[in-house]
N, C-alpha and C. Protein backbone atom coordinates (compact mmCIF):
# COMPACT_ATOMS: atom_id res chain seq x y z
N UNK A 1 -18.72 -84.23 12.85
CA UNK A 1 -18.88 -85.63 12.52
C UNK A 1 -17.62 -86.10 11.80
N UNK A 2 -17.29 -87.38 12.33
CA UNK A 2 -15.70 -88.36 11.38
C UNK A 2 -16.53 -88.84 10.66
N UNK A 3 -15.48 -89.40 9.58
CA UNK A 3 -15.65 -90.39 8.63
C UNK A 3 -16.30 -91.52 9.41
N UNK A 4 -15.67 -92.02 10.74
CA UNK A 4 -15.72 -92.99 11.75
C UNK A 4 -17.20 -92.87 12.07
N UNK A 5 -17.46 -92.24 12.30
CA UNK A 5 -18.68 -92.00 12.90
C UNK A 5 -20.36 -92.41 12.05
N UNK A 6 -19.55 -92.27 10.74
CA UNK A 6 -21.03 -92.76 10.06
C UNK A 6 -21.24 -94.10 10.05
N UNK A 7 -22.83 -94.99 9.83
CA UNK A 7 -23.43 -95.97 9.52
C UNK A 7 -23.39 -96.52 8.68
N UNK A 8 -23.38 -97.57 8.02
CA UNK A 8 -22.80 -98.26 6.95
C UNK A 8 -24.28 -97.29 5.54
N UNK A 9 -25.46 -97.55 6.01
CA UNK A 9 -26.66 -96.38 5.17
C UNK A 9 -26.00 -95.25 5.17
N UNK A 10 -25.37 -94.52 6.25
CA UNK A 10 -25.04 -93.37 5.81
C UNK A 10 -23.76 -93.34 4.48
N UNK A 11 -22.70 -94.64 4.90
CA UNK A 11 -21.61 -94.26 3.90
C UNK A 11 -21.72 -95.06 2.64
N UNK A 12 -22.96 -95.82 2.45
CA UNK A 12 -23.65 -96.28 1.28
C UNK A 12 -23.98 -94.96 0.71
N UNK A 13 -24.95 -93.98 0.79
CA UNK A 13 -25.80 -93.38 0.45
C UNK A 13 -24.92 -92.09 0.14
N UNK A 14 -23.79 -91.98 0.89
CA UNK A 14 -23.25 -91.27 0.51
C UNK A 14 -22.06 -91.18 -0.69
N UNK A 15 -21.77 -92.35 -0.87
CA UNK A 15 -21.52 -93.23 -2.15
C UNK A 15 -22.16 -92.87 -3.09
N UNK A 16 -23.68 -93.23 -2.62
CA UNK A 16 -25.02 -92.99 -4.26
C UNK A 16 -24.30 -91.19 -4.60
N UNK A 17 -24.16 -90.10 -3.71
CA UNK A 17 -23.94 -88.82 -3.53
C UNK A 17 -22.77 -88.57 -4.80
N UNK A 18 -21.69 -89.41 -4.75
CA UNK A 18 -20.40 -89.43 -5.08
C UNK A 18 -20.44 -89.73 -6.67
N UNK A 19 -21.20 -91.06 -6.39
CA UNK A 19 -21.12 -91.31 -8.11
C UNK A 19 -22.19 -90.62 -9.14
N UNK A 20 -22.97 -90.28 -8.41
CA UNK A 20 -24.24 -89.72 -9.01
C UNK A 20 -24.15 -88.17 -9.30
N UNK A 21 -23.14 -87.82 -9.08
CA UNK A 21 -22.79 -86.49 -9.03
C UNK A 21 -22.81 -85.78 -10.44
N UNK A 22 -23.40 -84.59 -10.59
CA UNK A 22 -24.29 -83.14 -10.04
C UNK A 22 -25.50 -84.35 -10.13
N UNK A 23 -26.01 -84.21 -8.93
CA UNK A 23 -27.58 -84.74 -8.78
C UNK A 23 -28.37 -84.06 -8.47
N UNK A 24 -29.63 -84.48 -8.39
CA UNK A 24 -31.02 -83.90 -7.66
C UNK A 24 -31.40 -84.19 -6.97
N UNK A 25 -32.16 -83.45 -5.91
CA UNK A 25 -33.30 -84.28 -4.66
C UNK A 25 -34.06 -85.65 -5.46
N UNK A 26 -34.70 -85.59 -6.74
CA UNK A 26 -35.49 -86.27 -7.37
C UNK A 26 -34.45 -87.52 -7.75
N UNK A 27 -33.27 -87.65 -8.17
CA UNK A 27 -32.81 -88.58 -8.52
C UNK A 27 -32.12 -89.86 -7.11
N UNK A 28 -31.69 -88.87 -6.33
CA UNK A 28 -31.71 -89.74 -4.73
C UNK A 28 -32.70 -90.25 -4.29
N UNK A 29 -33.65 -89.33 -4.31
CA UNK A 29 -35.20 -90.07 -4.32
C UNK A 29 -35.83 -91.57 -4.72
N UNK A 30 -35.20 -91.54 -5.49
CA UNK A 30 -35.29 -92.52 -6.57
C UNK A 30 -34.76 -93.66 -6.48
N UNK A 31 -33.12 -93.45 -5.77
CA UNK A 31 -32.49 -94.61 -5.92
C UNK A 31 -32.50 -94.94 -4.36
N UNK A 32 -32.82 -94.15 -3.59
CA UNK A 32 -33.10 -94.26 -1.54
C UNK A 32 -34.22 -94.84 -1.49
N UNK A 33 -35.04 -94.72 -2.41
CA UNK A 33 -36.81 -95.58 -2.36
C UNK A 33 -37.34 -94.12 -1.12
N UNK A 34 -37.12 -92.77 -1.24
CA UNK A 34 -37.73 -92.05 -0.43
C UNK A 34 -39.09 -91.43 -1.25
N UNK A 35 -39.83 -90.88 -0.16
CA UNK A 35 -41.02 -90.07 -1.05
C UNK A 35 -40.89 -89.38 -2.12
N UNK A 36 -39.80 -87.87 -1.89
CA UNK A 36 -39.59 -87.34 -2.58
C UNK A 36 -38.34 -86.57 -2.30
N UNK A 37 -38.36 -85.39 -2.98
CA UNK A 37 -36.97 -84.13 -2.87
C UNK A 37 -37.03 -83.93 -1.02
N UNK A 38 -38.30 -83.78 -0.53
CA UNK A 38 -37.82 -83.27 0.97
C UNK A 38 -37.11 -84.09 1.92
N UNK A 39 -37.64 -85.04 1.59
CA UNK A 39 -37.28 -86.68 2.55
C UNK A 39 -36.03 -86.60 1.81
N UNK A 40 -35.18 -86.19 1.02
CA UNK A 40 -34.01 -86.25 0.66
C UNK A 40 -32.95 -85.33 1.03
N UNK A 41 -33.86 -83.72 1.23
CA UNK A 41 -32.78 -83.09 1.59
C UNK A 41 -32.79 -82.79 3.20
N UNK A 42 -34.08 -83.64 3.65
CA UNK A 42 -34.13 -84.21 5.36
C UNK A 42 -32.98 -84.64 5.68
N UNK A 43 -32.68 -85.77 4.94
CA UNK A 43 -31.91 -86.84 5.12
C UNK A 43 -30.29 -86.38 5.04
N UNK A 44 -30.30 -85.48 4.21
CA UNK A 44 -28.82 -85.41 3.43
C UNK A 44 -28.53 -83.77 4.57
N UNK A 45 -29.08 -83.19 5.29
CA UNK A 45 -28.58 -81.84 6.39
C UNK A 45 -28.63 -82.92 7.57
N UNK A 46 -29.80 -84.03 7.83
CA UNK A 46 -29.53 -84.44 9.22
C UNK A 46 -28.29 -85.40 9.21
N UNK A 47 -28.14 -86.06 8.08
CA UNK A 47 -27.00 -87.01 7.98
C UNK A 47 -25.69 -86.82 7.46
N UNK A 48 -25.42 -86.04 6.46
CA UNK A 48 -24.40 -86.28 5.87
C UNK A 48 -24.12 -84.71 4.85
N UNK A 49 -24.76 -83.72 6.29
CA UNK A 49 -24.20 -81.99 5.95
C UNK A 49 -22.55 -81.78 5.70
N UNK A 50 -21.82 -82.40 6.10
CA UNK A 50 -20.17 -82.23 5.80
C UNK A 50 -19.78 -82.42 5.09
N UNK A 51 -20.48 -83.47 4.00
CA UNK A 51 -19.84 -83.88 2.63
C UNK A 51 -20.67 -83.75 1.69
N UNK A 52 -21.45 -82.66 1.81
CA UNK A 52 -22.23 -82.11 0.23
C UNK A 52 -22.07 -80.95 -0.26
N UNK A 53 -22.32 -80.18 -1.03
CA UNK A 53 -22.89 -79.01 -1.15
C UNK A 53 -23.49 -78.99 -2.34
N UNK A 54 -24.29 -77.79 -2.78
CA UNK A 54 -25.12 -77.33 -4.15
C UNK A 54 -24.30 -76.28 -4.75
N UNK A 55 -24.13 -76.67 -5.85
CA UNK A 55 -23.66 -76.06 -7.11
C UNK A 55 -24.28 -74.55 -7.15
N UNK A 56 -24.04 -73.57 -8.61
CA UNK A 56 -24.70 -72.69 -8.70
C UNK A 56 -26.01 -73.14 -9.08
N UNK A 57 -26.16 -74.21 -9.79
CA UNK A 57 -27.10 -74.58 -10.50
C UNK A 57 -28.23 -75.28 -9.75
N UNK A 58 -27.95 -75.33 -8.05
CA UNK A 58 -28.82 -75.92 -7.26
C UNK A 58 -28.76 -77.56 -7.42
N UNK A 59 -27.26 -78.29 -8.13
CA UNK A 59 -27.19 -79.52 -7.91
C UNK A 59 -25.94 -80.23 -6.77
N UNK A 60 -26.74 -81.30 -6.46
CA UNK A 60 -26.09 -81.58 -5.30
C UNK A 60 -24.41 -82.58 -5.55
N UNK A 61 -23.58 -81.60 -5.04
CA UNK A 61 -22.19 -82.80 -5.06
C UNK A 61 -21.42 -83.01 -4.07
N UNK A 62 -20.68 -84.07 -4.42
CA UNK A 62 -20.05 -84.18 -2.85
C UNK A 62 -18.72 -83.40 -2.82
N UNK A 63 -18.13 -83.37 -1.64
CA UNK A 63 -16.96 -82.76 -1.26
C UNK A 63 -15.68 -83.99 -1.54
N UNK A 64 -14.55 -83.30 -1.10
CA UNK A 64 -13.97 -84.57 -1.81
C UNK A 64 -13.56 -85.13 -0.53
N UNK A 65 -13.53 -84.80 0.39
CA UNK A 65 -13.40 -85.45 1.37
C UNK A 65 -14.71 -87.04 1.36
N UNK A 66 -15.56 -86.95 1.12
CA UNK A 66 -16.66 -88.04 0.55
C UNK A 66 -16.38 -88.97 -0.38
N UNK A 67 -15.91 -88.14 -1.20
CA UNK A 67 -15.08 -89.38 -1.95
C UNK A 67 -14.12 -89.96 -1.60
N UNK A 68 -12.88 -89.50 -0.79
CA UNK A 68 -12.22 -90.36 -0.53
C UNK A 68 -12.72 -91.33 0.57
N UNK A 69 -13.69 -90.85 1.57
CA UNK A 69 -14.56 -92.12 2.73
C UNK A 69 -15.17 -93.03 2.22
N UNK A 70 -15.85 -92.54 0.79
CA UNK A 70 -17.05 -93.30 0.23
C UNK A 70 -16.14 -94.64 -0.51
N UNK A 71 -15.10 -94.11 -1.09
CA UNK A 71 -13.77 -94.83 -1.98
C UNK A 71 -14.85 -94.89 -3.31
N UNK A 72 -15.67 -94.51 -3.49
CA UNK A 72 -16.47 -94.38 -4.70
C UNK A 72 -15.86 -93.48 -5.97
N UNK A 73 -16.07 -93.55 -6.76
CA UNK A 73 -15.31 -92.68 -8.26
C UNK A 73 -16.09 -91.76 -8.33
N UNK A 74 -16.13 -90.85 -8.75
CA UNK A 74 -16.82 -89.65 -9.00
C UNK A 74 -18.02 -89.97 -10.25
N UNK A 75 -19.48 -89.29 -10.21
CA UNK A 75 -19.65 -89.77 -11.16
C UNK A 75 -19.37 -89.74 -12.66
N UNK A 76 -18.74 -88.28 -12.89
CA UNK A 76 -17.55 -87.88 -14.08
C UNK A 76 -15.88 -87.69 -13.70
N UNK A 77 -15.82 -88.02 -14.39
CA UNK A 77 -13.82 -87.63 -14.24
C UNK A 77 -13.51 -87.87 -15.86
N UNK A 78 -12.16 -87.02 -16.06
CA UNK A 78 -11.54 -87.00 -17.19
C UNK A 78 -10.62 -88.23 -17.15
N UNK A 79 -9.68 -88.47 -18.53
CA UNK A 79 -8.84 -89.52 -18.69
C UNK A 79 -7.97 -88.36 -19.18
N UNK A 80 -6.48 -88.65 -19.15
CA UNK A 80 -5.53 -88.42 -19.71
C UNK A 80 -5.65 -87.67 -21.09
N UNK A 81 -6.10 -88.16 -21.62
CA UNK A 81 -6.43 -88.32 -23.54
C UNK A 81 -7.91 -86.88 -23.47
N UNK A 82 -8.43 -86.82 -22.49
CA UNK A 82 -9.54 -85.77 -22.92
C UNK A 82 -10.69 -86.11 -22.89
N UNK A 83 -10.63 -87.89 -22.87
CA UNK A 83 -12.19 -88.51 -22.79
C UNK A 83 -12.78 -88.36 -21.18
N UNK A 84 -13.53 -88.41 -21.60
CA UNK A 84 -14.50 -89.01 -19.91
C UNK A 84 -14.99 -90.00 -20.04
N UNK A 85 -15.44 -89.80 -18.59
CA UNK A 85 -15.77 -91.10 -17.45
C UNK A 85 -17.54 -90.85 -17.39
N UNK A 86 -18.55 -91.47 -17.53
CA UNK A 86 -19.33 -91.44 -16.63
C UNK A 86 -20.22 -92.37 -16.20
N UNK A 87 -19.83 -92.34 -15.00
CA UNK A 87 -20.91 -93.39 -14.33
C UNK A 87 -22.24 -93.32 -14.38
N UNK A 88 -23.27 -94.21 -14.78
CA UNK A 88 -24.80 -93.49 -14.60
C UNK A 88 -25.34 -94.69 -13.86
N UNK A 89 -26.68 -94.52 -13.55
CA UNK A 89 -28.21 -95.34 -13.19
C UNK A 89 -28.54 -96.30 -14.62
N UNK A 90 -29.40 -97.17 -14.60
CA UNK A 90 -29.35 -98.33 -15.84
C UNK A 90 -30.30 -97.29 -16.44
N UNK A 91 -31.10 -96.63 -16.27
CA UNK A 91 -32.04 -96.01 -17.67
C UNK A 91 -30.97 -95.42 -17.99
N UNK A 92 -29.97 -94.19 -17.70
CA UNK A 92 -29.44 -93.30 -18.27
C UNK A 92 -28.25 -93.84 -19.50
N UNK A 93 -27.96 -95.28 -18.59
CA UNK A 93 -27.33 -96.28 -19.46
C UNK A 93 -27.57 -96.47 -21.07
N UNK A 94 -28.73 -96.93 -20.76
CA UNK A 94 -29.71 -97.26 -22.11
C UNK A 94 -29.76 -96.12 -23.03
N UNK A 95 -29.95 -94.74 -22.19
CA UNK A 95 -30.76 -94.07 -23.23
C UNK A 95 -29.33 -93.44 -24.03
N UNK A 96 -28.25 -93.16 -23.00
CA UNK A 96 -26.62 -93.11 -23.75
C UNK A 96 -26.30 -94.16 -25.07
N UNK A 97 -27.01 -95.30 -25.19
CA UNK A 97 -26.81 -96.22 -26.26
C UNK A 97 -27.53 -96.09 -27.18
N UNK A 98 -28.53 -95.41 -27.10
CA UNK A 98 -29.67 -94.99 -27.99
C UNK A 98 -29.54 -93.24 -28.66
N UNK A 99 -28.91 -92.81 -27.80
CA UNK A 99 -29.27 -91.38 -27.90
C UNK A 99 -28.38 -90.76 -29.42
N UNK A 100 -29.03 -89.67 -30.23
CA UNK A 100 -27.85 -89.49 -31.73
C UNK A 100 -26.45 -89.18 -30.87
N UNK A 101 -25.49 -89.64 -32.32
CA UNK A 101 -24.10 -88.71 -31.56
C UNK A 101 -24.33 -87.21 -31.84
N UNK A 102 -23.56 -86.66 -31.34
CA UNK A 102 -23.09 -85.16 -31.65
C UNK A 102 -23.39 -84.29 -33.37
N UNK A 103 -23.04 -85.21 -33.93
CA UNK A 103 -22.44 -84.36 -35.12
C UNK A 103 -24.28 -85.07 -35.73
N UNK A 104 -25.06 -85.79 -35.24
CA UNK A 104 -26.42 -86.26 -35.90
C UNK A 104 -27.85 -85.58 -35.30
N UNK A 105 -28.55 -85.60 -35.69
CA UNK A 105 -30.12 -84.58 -35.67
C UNK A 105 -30.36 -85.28 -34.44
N UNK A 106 -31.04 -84.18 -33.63
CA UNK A 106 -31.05 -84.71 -32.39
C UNK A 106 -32.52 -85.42 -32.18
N UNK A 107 -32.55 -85.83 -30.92
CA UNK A 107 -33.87 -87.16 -30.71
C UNK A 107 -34.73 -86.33 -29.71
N UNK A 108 -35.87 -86.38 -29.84
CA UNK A 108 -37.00 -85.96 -29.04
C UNK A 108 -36.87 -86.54 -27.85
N UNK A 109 -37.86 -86.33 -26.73
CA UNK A 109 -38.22 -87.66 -26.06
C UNK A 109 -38.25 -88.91 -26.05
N UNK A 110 -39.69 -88.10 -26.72
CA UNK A 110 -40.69 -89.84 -27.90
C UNK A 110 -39.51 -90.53 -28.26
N UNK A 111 -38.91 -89.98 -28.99
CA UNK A 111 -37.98 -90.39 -30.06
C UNK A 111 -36.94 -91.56 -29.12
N UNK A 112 -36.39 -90.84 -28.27
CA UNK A 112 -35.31 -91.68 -27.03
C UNK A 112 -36.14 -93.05 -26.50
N UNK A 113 -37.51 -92.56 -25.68
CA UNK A 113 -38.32 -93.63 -25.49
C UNK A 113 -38.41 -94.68 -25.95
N UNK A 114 -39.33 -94.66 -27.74
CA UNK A 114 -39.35 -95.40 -28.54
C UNK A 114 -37.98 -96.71 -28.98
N UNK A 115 -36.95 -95.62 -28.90
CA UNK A 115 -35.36 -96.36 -29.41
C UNK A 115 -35.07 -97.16 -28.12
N UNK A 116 -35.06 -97.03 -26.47
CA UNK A 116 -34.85 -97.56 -25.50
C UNK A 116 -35.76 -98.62 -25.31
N UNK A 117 -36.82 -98.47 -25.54
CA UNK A 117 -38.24 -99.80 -25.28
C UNK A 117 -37.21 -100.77 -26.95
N UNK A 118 -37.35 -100.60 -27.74
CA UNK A 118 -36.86 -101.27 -29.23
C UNK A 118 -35.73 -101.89 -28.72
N UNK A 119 -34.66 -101.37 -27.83
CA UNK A 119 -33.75 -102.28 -27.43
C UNK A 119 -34.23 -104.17 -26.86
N UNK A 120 -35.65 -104.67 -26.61
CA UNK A 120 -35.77 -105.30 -26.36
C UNK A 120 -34.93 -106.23 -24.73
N UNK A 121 -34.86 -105.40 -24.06
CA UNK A 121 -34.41 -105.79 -22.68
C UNK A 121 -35.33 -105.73 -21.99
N UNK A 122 -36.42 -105.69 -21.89
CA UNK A 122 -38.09 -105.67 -21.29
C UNK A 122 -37.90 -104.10 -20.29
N UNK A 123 -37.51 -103.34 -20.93
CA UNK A 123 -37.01 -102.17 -20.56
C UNK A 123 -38.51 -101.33 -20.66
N UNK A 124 -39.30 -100.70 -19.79
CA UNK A 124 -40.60 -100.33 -20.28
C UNK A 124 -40.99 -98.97 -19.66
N UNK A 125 -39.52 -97.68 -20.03
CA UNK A 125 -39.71 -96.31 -18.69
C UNK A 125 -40.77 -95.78 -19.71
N UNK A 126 -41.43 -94.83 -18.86
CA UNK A 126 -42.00 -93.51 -19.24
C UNK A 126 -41.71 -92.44 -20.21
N UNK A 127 -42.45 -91.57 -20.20
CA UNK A 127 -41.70 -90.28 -20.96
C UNK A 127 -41.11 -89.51 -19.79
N UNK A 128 -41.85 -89.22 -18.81
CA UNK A 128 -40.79 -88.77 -17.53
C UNK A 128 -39.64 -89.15 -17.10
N UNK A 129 -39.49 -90.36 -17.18
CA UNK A 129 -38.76 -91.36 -16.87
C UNK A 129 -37.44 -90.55 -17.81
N UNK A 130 -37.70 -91.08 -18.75
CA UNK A 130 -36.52 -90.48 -20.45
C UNK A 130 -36.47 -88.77 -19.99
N UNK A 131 -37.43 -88.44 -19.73
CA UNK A 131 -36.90 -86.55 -19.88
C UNK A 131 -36.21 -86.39 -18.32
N UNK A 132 -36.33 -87.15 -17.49
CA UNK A 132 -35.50 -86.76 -16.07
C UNK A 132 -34.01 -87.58 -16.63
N UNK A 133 -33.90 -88.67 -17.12
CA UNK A 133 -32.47 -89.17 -17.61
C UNK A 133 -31.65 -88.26 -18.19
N UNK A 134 -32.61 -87.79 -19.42
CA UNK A 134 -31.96 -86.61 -20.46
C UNK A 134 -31.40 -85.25 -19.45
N UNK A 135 -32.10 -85.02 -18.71
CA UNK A 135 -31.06 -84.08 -18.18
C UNK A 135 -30.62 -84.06 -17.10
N UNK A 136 -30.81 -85.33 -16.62
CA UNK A 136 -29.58 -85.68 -15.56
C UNK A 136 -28.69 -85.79 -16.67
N UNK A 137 -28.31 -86.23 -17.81
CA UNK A 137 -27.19 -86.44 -18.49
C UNK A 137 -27.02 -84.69 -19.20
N UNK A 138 -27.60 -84.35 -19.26
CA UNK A 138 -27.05 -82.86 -19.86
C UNK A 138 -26.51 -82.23 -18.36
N UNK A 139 -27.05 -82.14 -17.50
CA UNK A 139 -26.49 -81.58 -16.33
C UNK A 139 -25.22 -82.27 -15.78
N UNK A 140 -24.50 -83.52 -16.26
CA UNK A 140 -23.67 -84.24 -16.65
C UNK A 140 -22.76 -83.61 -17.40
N UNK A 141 -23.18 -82.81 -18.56
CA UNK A 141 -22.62 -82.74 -19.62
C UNK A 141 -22.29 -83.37 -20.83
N UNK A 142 -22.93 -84.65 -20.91
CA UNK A 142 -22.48 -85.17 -22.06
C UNK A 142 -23.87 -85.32 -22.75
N UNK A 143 -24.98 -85.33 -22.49
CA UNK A 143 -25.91 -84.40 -23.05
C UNK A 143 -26.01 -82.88 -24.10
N UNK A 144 -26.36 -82.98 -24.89
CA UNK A 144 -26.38 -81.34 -25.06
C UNK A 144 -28.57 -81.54 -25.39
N UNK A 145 -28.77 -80.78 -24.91
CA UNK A 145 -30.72 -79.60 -25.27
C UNK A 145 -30.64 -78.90 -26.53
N UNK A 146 -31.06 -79.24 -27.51
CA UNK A 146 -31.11 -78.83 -28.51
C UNK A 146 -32.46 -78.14 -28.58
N UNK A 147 -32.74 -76.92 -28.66
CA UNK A 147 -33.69 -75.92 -28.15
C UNK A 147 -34.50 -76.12 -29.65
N UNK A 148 -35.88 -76.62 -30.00
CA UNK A 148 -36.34 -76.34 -31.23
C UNK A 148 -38.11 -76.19 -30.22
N UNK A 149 -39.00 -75.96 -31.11
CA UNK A 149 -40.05 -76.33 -30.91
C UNK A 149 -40.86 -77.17 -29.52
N UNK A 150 -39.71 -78.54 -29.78
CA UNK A 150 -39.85 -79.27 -29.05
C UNK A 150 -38.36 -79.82 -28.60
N UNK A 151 -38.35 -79.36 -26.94
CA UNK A 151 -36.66 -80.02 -26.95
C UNK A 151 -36.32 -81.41 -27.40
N UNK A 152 -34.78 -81.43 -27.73
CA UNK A 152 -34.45 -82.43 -28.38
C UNK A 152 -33.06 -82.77 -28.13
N UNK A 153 -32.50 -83.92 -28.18
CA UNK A 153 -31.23 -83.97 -27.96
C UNK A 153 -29.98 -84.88 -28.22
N UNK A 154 -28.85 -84.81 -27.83
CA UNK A 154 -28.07 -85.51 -28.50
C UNK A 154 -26.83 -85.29 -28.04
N UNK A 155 -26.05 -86.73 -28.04
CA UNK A 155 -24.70 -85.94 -27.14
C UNK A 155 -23.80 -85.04 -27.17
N UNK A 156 -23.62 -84.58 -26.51
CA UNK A 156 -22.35 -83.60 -26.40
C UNK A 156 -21.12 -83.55 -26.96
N UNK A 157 -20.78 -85.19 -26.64
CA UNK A 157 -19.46 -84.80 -27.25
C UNK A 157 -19.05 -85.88 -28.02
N UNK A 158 -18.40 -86.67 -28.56
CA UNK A 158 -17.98 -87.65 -29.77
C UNK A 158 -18.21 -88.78 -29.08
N UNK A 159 -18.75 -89.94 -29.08
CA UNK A 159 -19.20 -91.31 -28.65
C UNK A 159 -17.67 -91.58 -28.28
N UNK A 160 -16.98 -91.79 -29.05
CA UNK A 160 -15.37 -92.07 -29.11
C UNK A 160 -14.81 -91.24 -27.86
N UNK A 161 -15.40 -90.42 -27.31
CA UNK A 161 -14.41 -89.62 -26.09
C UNK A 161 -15.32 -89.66 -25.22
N UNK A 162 -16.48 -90.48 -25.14
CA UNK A 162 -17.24 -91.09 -23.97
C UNK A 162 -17.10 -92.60 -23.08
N UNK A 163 -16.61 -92.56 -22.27
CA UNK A 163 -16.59 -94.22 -21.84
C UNK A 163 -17.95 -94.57 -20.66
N UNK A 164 -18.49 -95.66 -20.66
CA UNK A 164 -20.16 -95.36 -19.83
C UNK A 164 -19.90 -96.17 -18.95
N UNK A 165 -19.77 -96.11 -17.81
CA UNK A 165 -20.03 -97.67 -17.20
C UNK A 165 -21.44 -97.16 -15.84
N UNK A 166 -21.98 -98.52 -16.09
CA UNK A 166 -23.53 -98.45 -15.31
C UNK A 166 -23.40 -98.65 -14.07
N UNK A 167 -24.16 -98.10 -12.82
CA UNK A 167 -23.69 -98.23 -11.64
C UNK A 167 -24.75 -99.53 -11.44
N UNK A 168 -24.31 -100.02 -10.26
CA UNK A 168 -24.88 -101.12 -9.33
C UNK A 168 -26.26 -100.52 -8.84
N UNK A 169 -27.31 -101.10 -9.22
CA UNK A 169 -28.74 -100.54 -8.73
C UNK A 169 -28.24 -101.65 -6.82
């Protein structure tokens, strides 16, 4: 298969692939309006097997050949200076504005939930909702799992060497 050859859905979606990167069946899911993980990884061997693969970690990224078709940014990249880049989905947005920094006690769920609904943007996710964000953003990396009792968390790395920008739903 060319670059040429794909459908404008295919080199959309493969875009979502690019910026959304390390993803999940569950988070494509999500933003494709599909059932679930299978209808995703249906979709992603019958359509668009040349420009993916899975990590060790069983997450899905693209090749870079995808990125340059898709012309999409990756969804992390470094800057010069050491900071990063990352692109997210609007919850992951939110909960990055809410979430402690690094060097502060980290936030539960509840805790993220509570602080994201308080933003007053008629913002109204779940607790699923918040615990699939949280580690799409730790599997990101700018997350860190703070292992207690009850996981908990908080970013990774200095607010100051994070730059966020929200993708286009």
């Amino acid at each position: 298969m060319t670059d040429g050859d794909l459908t404008d859905e295919e080199r959309e979606r493969l875009g979502d692939v690019v910026a959304l990167q390390p993803t999940k069946n569950s988070e494509l899911a999500d933003r494709w309006g599909l059932e679930g993980g299978s209808e995703v990884h249906s979709y992603l061997e019958n359509h668009l097997k040349d420009y993916y693969f899975r990590d060790e970690n069983s997450l899905i990224r693209a090749t870079e050949e995808a990125a340059e078709i898709s012309g999409v940014d990756p969804g992390i990249s470094e800057n010069d200076d050491g900071s990063r880049v990352v692109r997210v989905p609007d919850l992951q947005y939110h909960v990055l504005r809410v979430l402690a920094d690094e060097d502060e006690e980290p936030q539960s769920v509840v805790g993220v939930l509570q602080a994201v609904r308080a933003l007053d943007e008629g913002l109204d996710p779940d607790n699923d909702g918040i615990r699939e964000a949280l580690r799409s953003l730790a599997n990101k990396g700018v997350v860190e799992k703070v292992q207690l009792t009850v996981p908990t968390y908080r970013l990774a790395m200095s607010r100051d060497d994070l730059q966020v920008e929200r993708l286009d739903d």
